[in-house]
N, C-alpha and C. Protein backbone atom coordinates (compact mmCIF):
# COMPACT_ATOMS: atom_id res chain seq x y z
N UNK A 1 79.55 77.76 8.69
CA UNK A 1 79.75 76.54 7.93
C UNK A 1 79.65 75.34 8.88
N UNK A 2 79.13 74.08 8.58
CA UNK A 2 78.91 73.46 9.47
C UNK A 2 79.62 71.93 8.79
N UNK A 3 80.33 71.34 9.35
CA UNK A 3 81.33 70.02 9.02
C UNK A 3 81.01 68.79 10.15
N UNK A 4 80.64 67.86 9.76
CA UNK A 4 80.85 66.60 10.96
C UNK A 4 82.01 66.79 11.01
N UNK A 5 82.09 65.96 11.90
CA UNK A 5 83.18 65.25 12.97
C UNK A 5 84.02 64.71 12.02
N UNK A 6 83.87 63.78 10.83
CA UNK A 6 84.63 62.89 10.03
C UNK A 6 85.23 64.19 9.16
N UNK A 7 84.05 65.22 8.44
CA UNK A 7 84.29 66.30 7.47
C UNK A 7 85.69 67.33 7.80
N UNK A 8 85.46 67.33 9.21
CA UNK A 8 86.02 68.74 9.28
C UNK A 8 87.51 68.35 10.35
N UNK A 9 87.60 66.05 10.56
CA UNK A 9 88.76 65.68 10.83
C UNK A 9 89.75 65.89 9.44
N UNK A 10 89.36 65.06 8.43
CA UNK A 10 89.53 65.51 7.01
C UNK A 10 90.46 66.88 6.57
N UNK A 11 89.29 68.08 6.91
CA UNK A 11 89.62 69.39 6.39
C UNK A 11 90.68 70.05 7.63
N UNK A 12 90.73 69.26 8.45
CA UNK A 12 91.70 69.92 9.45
C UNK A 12 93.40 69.07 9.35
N UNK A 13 93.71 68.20 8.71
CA UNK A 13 94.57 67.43 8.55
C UNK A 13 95.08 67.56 7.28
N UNK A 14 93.94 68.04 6.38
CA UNK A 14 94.72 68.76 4.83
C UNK A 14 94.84 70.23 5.51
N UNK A 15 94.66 70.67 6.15
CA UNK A 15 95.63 72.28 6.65
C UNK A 15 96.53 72.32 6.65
N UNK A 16 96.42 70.96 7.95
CA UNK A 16 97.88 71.23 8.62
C UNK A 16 99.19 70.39 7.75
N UNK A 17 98.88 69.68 6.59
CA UNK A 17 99.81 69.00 5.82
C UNK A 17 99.99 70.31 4.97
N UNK A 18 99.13 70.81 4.94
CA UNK A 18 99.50 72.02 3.57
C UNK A 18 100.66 73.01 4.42
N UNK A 19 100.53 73.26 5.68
CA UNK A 19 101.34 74.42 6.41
C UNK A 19 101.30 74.02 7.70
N UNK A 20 102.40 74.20 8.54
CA UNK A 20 102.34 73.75 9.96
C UNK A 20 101.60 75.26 10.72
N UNK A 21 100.92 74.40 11.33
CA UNK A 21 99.82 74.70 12.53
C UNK A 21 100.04 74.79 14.02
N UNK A 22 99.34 75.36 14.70
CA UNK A 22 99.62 75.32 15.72
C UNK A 22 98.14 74.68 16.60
N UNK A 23 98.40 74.44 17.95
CA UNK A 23 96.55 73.47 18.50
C UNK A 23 96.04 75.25 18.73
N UNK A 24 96.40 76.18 19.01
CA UNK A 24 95.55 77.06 18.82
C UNK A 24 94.77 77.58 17.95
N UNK A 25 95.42 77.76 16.69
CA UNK A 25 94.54 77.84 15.43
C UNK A 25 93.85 77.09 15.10
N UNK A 26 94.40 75.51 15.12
CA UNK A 26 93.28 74.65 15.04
C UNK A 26 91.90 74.80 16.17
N UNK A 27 92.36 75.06 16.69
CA UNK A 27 90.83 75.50 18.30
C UNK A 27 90.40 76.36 17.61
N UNK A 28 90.76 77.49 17.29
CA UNK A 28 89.88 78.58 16.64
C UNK A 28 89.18 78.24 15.68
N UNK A 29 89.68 77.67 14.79
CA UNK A 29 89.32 76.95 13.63
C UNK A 29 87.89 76.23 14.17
N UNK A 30 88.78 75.50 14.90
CA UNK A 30 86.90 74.55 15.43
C UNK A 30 85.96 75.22 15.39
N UNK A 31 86.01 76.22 16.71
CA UNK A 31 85.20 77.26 17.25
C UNK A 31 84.37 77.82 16.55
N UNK A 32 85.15 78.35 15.10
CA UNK A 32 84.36 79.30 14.19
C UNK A 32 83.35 78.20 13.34
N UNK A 33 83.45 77.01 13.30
CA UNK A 33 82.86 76.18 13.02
C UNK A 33 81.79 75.39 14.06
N UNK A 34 81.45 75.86 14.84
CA UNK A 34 80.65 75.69 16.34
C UNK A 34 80.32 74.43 16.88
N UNK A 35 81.81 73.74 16.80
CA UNK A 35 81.75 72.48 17.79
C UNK A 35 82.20 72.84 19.08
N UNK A 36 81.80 71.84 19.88
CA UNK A 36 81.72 71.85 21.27
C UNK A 36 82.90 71.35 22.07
N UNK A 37 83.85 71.81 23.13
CA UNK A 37 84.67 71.85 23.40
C UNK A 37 84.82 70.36 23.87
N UNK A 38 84.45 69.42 23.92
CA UNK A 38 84.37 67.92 23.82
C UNK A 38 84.82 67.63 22.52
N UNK A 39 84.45 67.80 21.45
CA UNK A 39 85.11 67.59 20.23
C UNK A 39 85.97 67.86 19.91
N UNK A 40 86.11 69.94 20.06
CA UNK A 40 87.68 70.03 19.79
C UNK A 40 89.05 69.60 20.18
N UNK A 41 88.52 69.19 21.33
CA UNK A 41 89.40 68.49 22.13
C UNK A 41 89.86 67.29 21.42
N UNK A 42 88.74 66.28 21.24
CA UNK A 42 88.84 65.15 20.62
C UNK A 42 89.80 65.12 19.14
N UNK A 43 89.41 66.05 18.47
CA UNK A 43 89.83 66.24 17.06
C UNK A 43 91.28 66.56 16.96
N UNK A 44 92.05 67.91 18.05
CA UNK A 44 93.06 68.38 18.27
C UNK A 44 93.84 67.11 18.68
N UNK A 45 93.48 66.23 20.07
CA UNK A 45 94.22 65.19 20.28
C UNK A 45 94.40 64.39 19.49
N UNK A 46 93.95 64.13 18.07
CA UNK A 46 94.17 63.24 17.36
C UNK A 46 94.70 63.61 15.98
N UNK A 47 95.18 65.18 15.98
CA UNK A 47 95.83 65.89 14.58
C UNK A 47 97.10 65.59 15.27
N UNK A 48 97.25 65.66 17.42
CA UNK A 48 98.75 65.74 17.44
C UNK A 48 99.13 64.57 17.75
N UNK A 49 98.18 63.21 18.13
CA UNK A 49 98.76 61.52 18.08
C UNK A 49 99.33 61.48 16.98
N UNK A 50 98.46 62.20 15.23
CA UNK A 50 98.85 61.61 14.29
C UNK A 50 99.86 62.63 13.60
N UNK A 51 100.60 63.41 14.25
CA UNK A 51 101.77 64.04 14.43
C UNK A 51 101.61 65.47 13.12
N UNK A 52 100.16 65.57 13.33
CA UNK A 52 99.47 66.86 12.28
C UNK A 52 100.07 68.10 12.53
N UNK A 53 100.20 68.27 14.21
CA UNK A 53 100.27 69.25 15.23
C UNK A 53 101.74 68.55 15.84
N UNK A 54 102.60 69.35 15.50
CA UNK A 54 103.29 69.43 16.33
C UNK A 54 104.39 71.14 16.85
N UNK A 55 104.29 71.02 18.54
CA UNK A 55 104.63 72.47 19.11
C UNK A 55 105.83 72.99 18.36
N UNK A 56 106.63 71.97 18.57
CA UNK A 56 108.24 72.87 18.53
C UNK A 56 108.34 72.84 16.86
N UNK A 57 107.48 71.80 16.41
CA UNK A 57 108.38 71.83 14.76
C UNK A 57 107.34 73.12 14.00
N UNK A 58 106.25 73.59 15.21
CA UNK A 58 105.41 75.03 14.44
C UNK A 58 106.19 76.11 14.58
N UNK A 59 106.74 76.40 16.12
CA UNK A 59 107.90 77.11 16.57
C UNK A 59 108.98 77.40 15.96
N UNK A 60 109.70 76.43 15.13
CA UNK A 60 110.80 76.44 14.71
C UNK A 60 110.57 76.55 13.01
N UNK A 61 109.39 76.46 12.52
CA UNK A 61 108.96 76.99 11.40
C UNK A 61 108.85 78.53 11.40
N UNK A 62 107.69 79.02 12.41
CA UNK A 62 107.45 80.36 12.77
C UNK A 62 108.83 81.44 12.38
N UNK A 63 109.85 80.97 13.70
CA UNK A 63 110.86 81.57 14.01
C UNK A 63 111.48 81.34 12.55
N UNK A 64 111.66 80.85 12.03
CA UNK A 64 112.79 80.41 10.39
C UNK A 64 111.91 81.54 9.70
N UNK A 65 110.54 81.54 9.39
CA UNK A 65 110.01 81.80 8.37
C UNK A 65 110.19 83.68 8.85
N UNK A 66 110.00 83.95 9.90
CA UNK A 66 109.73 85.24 10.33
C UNK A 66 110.83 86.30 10.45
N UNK A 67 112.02 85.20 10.79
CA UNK A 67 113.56 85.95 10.55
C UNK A 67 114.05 86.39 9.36
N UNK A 68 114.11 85.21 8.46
CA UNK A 68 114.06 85.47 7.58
C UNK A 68 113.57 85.90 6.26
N UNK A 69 112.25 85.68 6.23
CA UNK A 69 111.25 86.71 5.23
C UNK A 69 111.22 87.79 5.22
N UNK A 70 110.33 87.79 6.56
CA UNK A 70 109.97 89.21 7.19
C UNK A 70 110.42 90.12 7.82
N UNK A 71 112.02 89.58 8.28
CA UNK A 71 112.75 90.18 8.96
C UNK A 71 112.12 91.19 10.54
N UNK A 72 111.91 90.13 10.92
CA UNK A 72 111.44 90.16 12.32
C UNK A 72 112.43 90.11 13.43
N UNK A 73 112.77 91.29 14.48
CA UNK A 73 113.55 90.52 15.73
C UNK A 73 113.03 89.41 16.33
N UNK A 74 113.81 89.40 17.80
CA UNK A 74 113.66 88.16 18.43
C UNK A 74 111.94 88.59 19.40
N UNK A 75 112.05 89.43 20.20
CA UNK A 75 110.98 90.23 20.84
C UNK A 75 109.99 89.72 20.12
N UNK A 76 109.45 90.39 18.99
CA UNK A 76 108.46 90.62 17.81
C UNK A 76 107.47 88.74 17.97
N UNK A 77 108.99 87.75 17.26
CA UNK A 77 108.52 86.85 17.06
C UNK A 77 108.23 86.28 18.26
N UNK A 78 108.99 86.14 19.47
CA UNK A 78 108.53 85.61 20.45
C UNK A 78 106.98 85.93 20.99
N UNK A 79 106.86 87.21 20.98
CA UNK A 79 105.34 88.07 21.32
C UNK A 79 104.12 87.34 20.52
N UNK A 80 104.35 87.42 19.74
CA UNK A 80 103.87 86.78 17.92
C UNK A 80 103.59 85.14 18.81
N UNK A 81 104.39 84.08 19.19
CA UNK A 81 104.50 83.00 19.59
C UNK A 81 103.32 82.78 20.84
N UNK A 82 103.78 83.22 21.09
CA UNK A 82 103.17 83.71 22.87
C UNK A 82 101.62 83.69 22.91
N UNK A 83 101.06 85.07 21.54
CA UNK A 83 99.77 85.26 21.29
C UNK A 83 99.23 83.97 20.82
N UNK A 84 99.76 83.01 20.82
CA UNK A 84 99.64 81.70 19.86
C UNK A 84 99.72 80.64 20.96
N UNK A 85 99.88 81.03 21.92
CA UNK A 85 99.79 79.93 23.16
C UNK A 85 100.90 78.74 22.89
N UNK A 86 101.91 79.32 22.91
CA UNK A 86 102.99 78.34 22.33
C UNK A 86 104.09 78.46 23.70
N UNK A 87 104.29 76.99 24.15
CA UNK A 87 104.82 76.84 25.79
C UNK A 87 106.33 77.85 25.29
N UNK A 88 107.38 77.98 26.24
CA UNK A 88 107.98 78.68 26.13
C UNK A 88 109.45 78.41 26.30
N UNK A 89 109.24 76.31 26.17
CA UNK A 89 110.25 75.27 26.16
C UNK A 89 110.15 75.42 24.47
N UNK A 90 109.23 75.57 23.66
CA UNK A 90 109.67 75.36 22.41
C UNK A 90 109.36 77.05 21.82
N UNK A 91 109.42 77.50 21.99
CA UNK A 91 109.65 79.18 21.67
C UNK A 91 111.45 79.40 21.78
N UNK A 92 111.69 78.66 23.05
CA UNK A 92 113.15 78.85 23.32
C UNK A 92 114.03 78.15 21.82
N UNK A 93 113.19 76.52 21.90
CA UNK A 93 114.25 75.73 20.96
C UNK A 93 113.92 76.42 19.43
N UNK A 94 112.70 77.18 19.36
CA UNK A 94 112.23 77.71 17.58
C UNK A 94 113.74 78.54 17.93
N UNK A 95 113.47 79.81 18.69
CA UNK A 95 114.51 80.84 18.48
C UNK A 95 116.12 80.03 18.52
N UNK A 96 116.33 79.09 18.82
CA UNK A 96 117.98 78.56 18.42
C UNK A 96 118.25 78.15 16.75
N UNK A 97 116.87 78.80 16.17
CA UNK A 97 117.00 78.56 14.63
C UNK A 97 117.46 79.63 14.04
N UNK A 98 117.86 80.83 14.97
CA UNK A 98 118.42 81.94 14.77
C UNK A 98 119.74 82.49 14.35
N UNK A 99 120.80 82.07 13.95
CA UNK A 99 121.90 82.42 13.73
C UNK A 99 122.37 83.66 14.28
N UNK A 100 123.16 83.88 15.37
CA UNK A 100 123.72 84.94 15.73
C UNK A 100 124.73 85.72 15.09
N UNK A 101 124.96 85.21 14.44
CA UNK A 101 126.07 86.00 13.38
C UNK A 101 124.87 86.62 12.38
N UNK A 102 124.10 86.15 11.68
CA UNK A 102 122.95 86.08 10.58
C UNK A 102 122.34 87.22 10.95
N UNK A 103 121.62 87.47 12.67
CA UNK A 103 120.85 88.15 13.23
C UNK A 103 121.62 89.12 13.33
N UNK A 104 122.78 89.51 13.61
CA UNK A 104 123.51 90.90 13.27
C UNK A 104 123.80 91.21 12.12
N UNK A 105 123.87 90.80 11.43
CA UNK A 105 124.46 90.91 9.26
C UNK A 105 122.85 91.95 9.49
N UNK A 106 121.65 91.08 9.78
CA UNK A 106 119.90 91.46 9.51
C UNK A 106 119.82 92.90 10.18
N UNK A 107 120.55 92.83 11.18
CA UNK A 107 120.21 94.52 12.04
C UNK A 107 121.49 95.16 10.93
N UNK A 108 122.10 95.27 11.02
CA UNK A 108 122.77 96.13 10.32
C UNK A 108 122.51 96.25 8.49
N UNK A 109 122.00 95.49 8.07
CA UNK A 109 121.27 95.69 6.60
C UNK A 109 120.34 96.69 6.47
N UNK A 110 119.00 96.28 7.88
CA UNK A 110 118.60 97.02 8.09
C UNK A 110 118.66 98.73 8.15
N UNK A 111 119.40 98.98 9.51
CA UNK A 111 120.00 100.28 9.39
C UNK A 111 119.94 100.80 7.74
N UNK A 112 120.93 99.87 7.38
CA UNK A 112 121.61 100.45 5.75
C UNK A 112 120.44 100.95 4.78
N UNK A 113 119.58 99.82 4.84
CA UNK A 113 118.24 100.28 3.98
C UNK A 113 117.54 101.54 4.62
N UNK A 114 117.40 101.54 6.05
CA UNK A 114 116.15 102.56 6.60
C UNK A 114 116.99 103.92 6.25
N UNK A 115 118.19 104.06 5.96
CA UNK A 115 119.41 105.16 6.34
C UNK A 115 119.10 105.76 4.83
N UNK A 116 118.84 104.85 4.12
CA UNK A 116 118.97 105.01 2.67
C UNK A 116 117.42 105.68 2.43
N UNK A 117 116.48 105.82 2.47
CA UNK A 117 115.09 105.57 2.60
C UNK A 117 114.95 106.87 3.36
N UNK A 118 115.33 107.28 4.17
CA UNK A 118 115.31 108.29 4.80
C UNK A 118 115.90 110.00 4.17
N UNK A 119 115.17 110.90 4.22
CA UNK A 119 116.51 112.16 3.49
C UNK A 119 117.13 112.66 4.49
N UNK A 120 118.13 113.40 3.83
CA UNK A 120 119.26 113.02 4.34
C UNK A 120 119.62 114.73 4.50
N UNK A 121 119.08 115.93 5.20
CA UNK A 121 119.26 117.23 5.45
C UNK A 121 120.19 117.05 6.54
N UNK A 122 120.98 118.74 6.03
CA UNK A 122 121.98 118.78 7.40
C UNK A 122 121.49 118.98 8.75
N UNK A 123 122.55 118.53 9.92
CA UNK A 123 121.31 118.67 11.02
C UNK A 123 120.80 117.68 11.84
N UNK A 124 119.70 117.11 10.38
CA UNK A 124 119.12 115.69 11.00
C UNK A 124 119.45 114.65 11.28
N UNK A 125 121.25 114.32 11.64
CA UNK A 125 121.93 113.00 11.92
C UNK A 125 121.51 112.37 13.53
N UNK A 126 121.05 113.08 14.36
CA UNK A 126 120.25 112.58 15.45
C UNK A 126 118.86 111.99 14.92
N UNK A 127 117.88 113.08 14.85
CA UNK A 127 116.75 112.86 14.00
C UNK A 127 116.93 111.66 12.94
N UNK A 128 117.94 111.08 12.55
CA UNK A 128 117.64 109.87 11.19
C UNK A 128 118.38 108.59 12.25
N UNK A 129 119.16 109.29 12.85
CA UNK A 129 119.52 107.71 13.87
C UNK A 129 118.10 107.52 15.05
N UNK A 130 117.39 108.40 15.26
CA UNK A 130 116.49 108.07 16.13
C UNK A 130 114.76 106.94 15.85
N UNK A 131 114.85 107.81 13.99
CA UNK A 131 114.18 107.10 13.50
C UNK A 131 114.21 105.45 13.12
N UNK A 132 115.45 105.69 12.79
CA UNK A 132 115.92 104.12 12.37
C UNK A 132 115.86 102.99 13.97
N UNK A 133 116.15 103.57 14.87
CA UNK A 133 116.12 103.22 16.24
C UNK A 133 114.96 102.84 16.82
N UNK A 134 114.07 103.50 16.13
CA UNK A 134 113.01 103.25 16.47
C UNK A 134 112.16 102.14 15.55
N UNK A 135 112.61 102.26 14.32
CA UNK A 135 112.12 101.13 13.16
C UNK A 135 112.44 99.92 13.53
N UNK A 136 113.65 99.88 14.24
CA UNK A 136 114.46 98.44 13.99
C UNK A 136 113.25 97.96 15.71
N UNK A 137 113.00 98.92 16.31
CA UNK A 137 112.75 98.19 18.03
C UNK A 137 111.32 97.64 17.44
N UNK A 138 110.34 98.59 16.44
CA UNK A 138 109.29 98.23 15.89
C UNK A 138 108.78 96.87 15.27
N UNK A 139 110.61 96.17 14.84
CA UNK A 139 110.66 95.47 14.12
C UNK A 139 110.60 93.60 15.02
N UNK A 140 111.43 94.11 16.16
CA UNK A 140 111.26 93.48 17.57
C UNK A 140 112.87 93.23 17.66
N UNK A 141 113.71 94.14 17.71
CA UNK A 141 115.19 93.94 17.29
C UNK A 141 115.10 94.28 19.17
N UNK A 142 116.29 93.56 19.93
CA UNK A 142 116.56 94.45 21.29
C UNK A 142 117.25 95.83 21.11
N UNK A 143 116.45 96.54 22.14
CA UNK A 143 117.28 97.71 22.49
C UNK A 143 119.14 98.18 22.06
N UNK A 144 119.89 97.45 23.00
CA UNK A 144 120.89 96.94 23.06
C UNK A 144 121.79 97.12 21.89
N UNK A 145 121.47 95.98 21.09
CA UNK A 145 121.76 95.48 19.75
C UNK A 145 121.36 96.53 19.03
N UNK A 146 120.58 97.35 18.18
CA UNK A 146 120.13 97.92 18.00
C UNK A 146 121.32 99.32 18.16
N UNK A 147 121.34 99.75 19.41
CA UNK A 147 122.48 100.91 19.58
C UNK A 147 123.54 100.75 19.40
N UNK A 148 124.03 99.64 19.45
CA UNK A 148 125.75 98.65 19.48
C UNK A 148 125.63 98.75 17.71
N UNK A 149 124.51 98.32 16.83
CA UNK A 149 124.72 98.20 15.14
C UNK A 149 124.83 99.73 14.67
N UNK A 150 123.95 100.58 15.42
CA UNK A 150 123.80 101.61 14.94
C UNK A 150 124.93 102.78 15.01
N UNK A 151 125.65 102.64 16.38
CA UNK A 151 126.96 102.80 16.46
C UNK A 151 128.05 102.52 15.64
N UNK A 152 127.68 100.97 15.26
CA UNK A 152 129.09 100.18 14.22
C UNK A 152 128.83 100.78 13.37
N UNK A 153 127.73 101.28 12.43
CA UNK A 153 127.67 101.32 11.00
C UNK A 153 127.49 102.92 11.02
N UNK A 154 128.00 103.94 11.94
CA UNK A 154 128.30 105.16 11.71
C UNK A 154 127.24 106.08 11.13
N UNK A 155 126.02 105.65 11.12
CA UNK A 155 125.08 106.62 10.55
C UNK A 155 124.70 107.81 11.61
């Protein structure tokens, strides 16, 4: 698809009003549209003068939306962030959108659902805590946390 410069300032500024963005996606975005790294440049610097793009308030969307939807650990989303070229001054301030009380209620719900979901033969009480142990690390939950919930909630 091919957009001027004016077309595809336009179509890149109704994106990022529709959903916060990050300057990496927008780069990709360019890219797949085959402007020249003089432009993207140009275009990106002027989604984040006109405050289209901004790091920490994508960060702190990310982290909100990912905890709580998708129920994502901290690991997961940070990794997730990272692949996104997102500095690691506002990865820090997204993840203080985290509730530490909230983020343990989430691991231990967890458990409750995977425990439930799982059958339940005699025997297999190693085997169903190992699985779940392994769901929640999948999920990007720490280690740690993870054995400390799984402990509390006696499965």
């Amino acid at each position: 698809m091919s957009y001027s410069f004016l077309e595809a300032k336009a179509k890149l500024e109704a994106l990022c009003a529709y959903q916060e963005r990050c300057q990496y996606e927008m780069n990709q975005k360019l890219i797949s549209w085959d402007f020249l790294e003089e432009q993207r440049n140009q275009l990106i610097a002027d989604l984040i003068s006109n405050n289209f793009i901004n790091e920490e308030r994508f960060a702190s969307a990310f982290v909100s939306g990912k905890f709580r939807i998708k129920k994502w650990g901290k690991n997961k989303i940070k990794s997730h962030l990272r692949m996104k070229q997102i500095s690691d001054y506002s990865i820090e301030r997204g993840m203080n959108e985290i509730d530490p009380d909230e983020y343990w209620k989430t691991i231990l719900e967890l458990i409750e659902k995977k425990a439930k979901d799982l059958s339940t033969k005699k025997g297999d009480h190693w085997v169903k805590r190992a699985k779940i142990y392994t769901f929640l690390l999948s999920r990007g939950f720490e280690s740690d946390l993870v054995s400390d919930a799984i402990k509390e909630s006696n499965i």
